[in-house]
C-alpha atoms as a PDB file:
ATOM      1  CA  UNK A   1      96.848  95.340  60.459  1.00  0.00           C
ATOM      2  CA  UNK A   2      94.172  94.517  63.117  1.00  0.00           C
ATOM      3  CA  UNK A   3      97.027  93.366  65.799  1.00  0.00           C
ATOM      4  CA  UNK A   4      98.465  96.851  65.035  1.00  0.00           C
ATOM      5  CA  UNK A   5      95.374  98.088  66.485  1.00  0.00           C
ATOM      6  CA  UNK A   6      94.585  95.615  69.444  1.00  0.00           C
ATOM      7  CA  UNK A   7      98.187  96.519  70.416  1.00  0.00           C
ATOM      8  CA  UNK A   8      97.720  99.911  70.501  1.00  0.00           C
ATOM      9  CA  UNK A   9      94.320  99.534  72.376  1.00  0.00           C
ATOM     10  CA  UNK A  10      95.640  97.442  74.987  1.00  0.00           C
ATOM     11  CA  UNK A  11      98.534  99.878  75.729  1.00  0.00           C
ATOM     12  CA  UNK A  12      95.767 102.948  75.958  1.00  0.00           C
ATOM     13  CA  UNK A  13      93.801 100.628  78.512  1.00  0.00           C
ATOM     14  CA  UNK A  14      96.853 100.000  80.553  1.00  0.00           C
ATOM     15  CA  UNK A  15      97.175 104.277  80.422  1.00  0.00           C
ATOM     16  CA  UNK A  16      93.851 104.777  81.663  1.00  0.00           C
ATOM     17  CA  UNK A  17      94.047 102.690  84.305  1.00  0.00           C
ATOM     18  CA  UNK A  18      97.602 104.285  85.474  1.00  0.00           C
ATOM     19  CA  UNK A  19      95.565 107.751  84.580  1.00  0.00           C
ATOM     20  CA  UNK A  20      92.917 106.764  86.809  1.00  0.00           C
ATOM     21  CA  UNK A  21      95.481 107.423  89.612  1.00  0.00           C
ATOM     22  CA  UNK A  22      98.348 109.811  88.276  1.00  0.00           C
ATOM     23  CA  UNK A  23      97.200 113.396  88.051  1.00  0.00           C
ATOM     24  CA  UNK A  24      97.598 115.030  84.940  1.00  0.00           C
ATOM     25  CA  UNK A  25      95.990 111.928  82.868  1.00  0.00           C
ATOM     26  CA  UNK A  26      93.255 111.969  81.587  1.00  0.00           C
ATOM     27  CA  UNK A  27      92.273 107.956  82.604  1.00  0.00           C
ATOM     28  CA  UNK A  28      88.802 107.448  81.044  1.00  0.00           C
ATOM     29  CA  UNK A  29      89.227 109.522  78.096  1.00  0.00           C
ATOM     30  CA  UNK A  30      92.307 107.617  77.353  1.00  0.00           C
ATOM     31  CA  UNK A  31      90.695 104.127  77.687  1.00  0.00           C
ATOM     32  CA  UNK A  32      87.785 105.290  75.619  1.00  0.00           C
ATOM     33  CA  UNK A  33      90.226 105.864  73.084  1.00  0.00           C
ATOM     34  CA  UNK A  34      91.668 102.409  73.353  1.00  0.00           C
ATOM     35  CA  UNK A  35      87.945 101.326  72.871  1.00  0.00           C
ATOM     36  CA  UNK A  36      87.641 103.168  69.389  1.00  0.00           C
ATOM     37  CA  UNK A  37      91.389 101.668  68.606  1.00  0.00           C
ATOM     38  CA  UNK A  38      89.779  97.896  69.365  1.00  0.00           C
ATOM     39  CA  UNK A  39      86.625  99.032  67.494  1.00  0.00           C
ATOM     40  CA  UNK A  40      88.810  99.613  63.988  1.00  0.00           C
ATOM     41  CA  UNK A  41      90.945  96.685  65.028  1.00  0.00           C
ATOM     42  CA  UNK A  42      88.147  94.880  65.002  1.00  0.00           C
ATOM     43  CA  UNK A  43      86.255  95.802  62.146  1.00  0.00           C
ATOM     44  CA  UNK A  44      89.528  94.807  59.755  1.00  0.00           C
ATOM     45  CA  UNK A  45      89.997  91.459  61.155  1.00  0.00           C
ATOM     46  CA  UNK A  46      88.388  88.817  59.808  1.00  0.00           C
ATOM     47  CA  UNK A  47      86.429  87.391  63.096  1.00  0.00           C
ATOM     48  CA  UNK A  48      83.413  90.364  62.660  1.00  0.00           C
ATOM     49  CA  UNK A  49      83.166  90.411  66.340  1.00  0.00           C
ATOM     50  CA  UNK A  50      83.042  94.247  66.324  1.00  0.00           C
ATOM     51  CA  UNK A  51      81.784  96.981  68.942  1.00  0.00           C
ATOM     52  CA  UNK A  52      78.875  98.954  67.973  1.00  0.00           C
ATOM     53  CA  UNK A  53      78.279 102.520  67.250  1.00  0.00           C
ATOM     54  CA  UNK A  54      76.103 102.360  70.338  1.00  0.00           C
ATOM     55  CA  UNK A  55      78.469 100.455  72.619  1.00  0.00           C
ATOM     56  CA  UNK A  56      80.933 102.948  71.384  1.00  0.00           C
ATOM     57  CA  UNK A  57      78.443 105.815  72.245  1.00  0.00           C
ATOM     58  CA  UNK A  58      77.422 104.791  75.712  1.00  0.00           C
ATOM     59  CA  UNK A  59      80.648 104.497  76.691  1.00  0.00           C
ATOM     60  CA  UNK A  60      81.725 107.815  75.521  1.00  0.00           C
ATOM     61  CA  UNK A  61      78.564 109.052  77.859  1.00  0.00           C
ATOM     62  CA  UNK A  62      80.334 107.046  80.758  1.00  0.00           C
ATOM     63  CA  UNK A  63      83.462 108.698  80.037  1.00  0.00           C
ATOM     64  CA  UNK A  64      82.745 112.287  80.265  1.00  0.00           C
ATOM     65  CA  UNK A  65      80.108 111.698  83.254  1.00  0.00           C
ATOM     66  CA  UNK A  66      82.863 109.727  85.140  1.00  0.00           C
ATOM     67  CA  UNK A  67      85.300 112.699  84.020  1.00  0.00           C
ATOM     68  CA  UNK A  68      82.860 115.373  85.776  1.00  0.00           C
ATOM     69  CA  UNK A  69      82.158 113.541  88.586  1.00  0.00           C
ATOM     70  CA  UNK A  70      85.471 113.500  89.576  1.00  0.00           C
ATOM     71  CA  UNK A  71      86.243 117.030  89.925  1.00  0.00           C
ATOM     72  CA  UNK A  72      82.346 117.165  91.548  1.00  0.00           C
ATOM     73  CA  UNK A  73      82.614 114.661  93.902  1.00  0.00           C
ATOM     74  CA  UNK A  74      85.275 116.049  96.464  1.00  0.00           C
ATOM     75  CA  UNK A  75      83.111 119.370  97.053  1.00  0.00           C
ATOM     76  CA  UNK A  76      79.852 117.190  97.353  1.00  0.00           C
ATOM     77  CA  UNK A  77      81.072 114.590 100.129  1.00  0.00           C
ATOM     78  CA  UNK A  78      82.945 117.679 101.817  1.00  0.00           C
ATOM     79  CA  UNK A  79      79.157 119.266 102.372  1.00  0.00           C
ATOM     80  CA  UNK A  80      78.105 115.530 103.512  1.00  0.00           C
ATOM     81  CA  UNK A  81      80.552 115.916 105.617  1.00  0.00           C
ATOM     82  CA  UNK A  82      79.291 119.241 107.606  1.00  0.00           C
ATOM     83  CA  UNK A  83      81.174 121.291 105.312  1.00  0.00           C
ATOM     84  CA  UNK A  84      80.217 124.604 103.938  1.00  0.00           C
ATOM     85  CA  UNK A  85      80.133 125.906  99.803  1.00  0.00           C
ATOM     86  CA  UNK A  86      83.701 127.664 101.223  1.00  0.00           C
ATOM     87  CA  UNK A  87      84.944 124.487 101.888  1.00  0.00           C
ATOM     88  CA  UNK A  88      83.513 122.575  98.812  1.00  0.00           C
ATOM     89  CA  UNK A  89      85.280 125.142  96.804  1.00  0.00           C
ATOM     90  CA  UNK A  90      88.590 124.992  98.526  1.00  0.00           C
ATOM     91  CA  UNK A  91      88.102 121.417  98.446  1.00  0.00           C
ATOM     92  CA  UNK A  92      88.142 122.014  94.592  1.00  0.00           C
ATOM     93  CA  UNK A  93      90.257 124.918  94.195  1.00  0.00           C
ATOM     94  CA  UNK A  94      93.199 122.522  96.340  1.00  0.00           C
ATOM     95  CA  UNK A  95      92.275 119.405  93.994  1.00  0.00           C
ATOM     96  CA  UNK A  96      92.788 121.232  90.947  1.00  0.00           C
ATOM     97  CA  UNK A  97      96.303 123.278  93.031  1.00  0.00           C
ATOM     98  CA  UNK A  98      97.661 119.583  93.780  1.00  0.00           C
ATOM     99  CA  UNK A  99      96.928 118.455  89.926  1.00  0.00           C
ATOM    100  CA  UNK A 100     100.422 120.312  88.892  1.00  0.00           C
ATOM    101  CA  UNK A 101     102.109 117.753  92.237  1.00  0.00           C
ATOM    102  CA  UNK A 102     101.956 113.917  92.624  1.00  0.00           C
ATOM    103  CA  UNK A 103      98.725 112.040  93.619  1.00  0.00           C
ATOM    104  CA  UNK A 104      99.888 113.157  97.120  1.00  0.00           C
ATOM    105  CA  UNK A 105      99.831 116.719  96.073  1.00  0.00           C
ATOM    106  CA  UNK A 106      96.174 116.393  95.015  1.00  0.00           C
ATOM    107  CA  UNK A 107      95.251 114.660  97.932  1.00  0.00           C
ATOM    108  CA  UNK A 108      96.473 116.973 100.220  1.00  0.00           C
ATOM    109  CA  UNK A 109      95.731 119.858  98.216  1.00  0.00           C
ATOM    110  CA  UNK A 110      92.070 119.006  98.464  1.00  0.00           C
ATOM    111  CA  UNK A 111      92.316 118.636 102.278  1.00  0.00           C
ATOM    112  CA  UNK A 112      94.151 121.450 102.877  1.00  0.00           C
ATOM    113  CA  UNK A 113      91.306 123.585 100.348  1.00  0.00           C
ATOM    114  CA  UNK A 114      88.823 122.331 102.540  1.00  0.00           C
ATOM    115  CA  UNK A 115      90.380 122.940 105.688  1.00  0.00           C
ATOM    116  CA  UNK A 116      91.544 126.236 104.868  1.00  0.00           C
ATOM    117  CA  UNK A 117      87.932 127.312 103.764  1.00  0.00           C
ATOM    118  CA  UNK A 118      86.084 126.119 106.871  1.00  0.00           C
ATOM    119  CA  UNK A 119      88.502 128.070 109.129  1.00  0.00           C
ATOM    120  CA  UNK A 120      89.635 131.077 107.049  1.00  0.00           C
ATOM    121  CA  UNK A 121      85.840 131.721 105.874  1.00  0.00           C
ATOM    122  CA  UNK A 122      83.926 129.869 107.688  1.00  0.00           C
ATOM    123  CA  UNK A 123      85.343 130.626 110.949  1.00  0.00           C
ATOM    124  CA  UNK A 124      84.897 127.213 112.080  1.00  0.00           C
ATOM    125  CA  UNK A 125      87.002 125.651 114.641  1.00  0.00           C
ATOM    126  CA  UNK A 126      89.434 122.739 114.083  1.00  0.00           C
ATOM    127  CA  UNK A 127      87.692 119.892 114.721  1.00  0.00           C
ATOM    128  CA  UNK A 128      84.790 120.881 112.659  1.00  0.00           C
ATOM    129  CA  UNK A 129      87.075 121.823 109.843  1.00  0.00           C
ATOM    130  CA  UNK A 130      89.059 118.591 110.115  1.00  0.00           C
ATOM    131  CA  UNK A 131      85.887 116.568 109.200  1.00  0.00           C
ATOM    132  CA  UNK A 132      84.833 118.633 106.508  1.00  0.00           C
ATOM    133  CA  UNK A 133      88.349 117.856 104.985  1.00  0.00           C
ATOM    134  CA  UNK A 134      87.719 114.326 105.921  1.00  0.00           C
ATOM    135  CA  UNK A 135      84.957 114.665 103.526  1.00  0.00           C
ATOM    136  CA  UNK A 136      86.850 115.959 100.696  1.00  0.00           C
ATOM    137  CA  UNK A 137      89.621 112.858 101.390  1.00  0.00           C
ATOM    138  CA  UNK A 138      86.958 110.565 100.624  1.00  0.00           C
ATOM    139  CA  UNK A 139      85.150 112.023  98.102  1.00  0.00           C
ATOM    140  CA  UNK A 140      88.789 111.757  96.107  1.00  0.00           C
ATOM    141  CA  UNK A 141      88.840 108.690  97.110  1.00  0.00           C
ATOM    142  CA  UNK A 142      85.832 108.111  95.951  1.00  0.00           C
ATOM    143  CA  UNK A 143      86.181 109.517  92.514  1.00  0.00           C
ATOM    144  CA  UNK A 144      89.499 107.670  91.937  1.00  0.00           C
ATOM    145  CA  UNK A 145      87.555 104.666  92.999  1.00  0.00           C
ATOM    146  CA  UNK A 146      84.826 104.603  90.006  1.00  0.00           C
ATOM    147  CA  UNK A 147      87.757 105.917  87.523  1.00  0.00           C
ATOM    148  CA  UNK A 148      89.603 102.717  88.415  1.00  0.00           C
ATOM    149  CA  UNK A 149      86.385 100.887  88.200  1.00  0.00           C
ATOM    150  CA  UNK A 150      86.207 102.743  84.573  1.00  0.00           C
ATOM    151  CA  UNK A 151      88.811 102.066  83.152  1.00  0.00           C
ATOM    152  CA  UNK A 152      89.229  98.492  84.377  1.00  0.00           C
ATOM    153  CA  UNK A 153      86.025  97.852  82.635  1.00  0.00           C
ATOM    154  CA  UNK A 154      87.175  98.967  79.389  1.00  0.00           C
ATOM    155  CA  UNK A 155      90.578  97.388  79.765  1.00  0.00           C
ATOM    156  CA  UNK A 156      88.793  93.847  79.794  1.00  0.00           C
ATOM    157  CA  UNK A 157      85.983  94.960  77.306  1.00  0.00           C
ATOM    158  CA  UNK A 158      89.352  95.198  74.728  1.00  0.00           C
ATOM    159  CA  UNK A 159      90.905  92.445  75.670  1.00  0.00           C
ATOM    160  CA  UNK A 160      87.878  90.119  75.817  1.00  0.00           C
ATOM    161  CA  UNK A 161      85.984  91.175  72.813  1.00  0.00           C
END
């Protein structure tokens, strides 16, 4: 019964970490999920090497900070970048837009927010636009960045444990 359940874990891991990337999946919730799968795997076989409820907990913490940050992050490095709150919020209004589109689409949806904020509200010219949409670029790439890091993590916490 417990390969039933390492099975199952591994293929969630393997989800997360393609969910870390795809929009639309949910990467570190997944994962997590392929934690608690190993967990009951686990506790049925006969080695006892088990995760504990507090493993299990801080993890879940991890999880739903990494899952904020990622919709935070864009609109934060978009104001490191010179941006303003418009384009932070276009920056996020465009990431969320380009969710229902490819990785592309959210890419470029969160550029284009940003850019469309600083000029349409902002009034800002092009240049100084351009960077604050720079900002947003790397603040998705950014967020993908420590969901890959995530969910990678977990992946080999399953299979190692």
């Amino acid at each position: 019964m417990s390969v039933v359940f390492f099975v199952i874990a591994v293929i969630l891991g393997l989800i997360g970490i393609i969910g870390s990337v795809v929009p639309g999946l949910p990467g570190p919730p997944i994962s997590w999920v392929g934690l608690l799968f190993a967990s009951f795997g686990r506790r049925l076989s006969e080695s006892g090497n088990e995760f504990s409820l507090t493993f299990l907990l801080v993890w879940l913490a991890i999880t739903v900070i990494v899952t904020v940050l990622d919709y935070v992050i864009p609109g934060r490095f978009t104001r490191l970048a010179g941006g303003s709150k418009a384009g932070s919020w276009g920056a996020m209004i465009g990431l969320l837009a380009g969710i229902f589109l490819t990785a592309i689409g959210m890419i470029a949806g969160c550029f284009l927010g940003a850019l469309v904020g600083e000029l349409v509200f902002e009034k800002k010219d092009f240049e100084a636009s351009c960077k604050s949409a720079l900002g947003a670029f790397a603040g998705v790439m950014a967020g993908t960045g420590i969901k890959l890091i995530t969910t990678i993590t977990m992946l080999v916490y399953i299979i190692k444990i």
